[in-house]
N, C-alpha and C. Protein backbone atom coordinates (compact mmCIF):
# COMPACT_ATOMS: atom_id res chain seq x y z
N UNK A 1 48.37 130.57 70.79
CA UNK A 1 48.97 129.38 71.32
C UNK A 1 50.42 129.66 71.72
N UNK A 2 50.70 128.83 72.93
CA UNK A 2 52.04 129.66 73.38
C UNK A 2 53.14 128.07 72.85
N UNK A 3 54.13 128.29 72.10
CA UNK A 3 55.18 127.60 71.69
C UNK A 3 55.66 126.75 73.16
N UNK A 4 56.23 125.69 72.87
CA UNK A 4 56.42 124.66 73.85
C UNK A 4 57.76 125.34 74.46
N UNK A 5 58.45 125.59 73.22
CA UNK A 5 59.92 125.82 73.41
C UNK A 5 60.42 127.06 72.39
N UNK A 6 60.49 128.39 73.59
CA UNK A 6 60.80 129.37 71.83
C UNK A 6 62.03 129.57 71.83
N UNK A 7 63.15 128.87 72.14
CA UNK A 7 64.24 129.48 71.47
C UNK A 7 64.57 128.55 70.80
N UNK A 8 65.46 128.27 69.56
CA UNK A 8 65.38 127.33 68.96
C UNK A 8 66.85 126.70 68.89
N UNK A 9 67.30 127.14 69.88
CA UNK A 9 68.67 126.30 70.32
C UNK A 9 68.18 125.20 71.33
N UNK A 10 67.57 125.92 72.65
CA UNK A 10 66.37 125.01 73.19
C UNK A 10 66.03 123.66 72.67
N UNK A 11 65.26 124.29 71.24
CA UNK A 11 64.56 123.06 70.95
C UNK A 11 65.01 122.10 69.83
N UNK A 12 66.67 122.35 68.95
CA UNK A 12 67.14 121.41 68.92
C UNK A 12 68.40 120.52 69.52
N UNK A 13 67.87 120.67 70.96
CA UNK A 13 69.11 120.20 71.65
C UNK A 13 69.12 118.21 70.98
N UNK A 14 70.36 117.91 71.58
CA UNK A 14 70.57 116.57 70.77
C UNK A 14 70.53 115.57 72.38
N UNK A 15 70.62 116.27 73.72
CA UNK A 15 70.52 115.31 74.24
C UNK A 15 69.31 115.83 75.83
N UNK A 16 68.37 115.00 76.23
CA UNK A 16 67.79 115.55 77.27
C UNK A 16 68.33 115.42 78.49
N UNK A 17 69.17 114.54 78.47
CA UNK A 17 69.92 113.99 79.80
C UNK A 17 71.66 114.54 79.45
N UNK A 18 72.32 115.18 80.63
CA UNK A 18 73.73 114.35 80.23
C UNK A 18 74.11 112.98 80.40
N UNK A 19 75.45 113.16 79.43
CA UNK A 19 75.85 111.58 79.12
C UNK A 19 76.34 110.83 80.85
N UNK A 20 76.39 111.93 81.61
CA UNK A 20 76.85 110.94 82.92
C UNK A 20 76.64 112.18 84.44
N UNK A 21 75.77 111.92 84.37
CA UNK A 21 74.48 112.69 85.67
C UNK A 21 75.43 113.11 87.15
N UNK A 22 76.36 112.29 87.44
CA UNK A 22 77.23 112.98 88.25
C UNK A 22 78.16 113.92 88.07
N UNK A 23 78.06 114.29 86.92
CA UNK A 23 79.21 115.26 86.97
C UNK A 23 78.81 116.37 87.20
N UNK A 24 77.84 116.39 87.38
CA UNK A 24 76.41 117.92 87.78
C UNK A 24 76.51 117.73 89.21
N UNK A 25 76.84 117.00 89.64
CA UNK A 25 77.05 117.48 91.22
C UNK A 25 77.91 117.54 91.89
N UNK A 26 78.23 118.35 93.27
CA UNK A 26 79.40 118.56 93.92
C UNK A 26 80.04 117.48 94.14
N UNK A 27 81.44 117.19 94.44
CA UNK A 27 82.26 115.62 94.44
C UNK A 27 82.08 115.37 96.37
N UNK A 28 81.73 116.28 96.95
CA UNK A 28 81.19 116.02 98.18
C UNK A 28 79.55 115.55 98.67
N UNK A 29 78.92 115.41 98.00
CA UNK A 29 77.42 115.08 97.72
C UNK A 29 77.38 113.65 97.58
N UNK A 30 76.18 113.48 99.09
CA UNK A 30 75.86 112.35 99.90
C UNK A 30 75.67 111.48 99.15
N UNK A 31 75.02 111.55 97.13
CA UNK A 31 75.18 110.07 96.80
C UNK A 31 76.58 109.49 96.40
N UNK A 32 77.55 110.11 96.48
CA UNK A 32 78.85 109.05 96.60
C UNK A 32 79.26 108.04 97.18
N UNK A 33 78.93 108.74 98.58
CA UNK A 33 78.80 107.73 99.62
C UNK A 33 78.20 106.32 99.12
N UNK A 34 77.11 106.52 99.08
CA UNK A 34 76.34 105.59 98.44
C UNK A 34 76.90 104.47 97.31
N UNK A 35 77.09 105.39 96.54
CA UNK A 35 77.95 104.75 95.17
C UNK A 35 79.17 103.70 95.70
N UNK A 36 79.67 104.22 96.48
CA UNK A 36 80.81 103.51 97.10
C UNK A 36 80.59 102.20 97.74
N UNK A 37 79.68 102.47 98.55
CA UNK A 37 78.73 101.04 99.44
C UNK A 37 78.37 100.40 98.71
N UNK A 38 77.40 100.80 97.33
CA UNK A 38 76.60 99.72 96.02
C UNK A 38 78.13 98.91 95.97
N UNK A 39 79.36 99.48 95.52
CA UNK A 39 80.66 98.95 94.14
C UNK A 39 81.22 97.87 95.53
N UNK A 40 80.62 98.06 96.42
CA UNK A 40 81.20 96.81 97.71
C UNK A 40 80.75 95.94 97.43
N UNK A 41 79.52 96.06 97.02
CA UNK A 41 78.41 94.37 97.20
C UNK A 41 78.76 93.71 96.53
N UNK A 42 78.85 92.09 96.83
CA UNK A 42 78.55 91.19 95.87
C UNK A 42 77.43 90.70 95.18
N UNK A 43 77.36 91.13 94.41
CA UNK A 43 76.12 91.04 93.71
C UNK A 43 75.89 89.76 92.90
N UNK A 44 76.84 89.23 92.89
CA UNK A 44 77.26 87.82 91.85
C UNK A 44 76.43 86.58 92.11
N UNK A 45 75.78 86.25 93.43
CA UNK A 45 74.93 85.61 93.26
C UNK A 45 73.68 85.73 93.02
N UNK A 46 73.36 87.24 92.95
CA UNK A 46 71.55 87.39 92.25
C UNK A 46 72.19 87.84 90.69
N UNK A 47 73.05 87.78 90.68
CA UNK A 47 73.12 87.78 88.65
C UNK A 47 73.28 86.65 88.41
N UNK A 48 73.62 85.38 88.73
CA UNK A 48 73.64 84.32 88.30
C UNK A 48 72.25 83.92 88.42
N UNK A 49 71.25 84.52 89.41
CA UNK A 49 70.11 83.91 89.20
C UNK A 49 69.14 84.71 88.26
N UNK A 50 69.53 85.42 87.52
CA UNK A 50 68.48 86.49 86.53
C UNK A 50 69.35 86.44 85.28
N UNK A 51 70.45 86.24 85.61
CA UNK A 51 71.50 86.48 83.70
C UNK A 51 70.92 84.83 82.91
N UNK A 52 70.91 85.56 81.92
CA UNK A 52 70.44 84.13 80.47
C UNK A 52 71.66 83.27 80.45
């Protein structure tokens, strides 16, 4: 049977994700752009219609 994970630093890592996924990519990389356009919107009237 072949081990899932044989090194065993590997397999007790503490996190599967990093804590903040952009910092893995270049600061020129097309989803910024993006990011920038989302932090424009007003979003305030579909949260008033879904927030408790």
């Amino acid at each position: 049977m072949i081990p899932f994970k044989t090194d065993p630093i590997q397999f007790r890592q503490r996190q599967l994700f990093p804590t903040y996924i952009f910092d893995l990519l270049p600061k020129d990389h097309p989803c910024f752009v993006f990011d920038d356009i989302f932090q424009m919107l007003d979003t305030s009237s579909v949260e008033e219609q879904y927030s408790p």
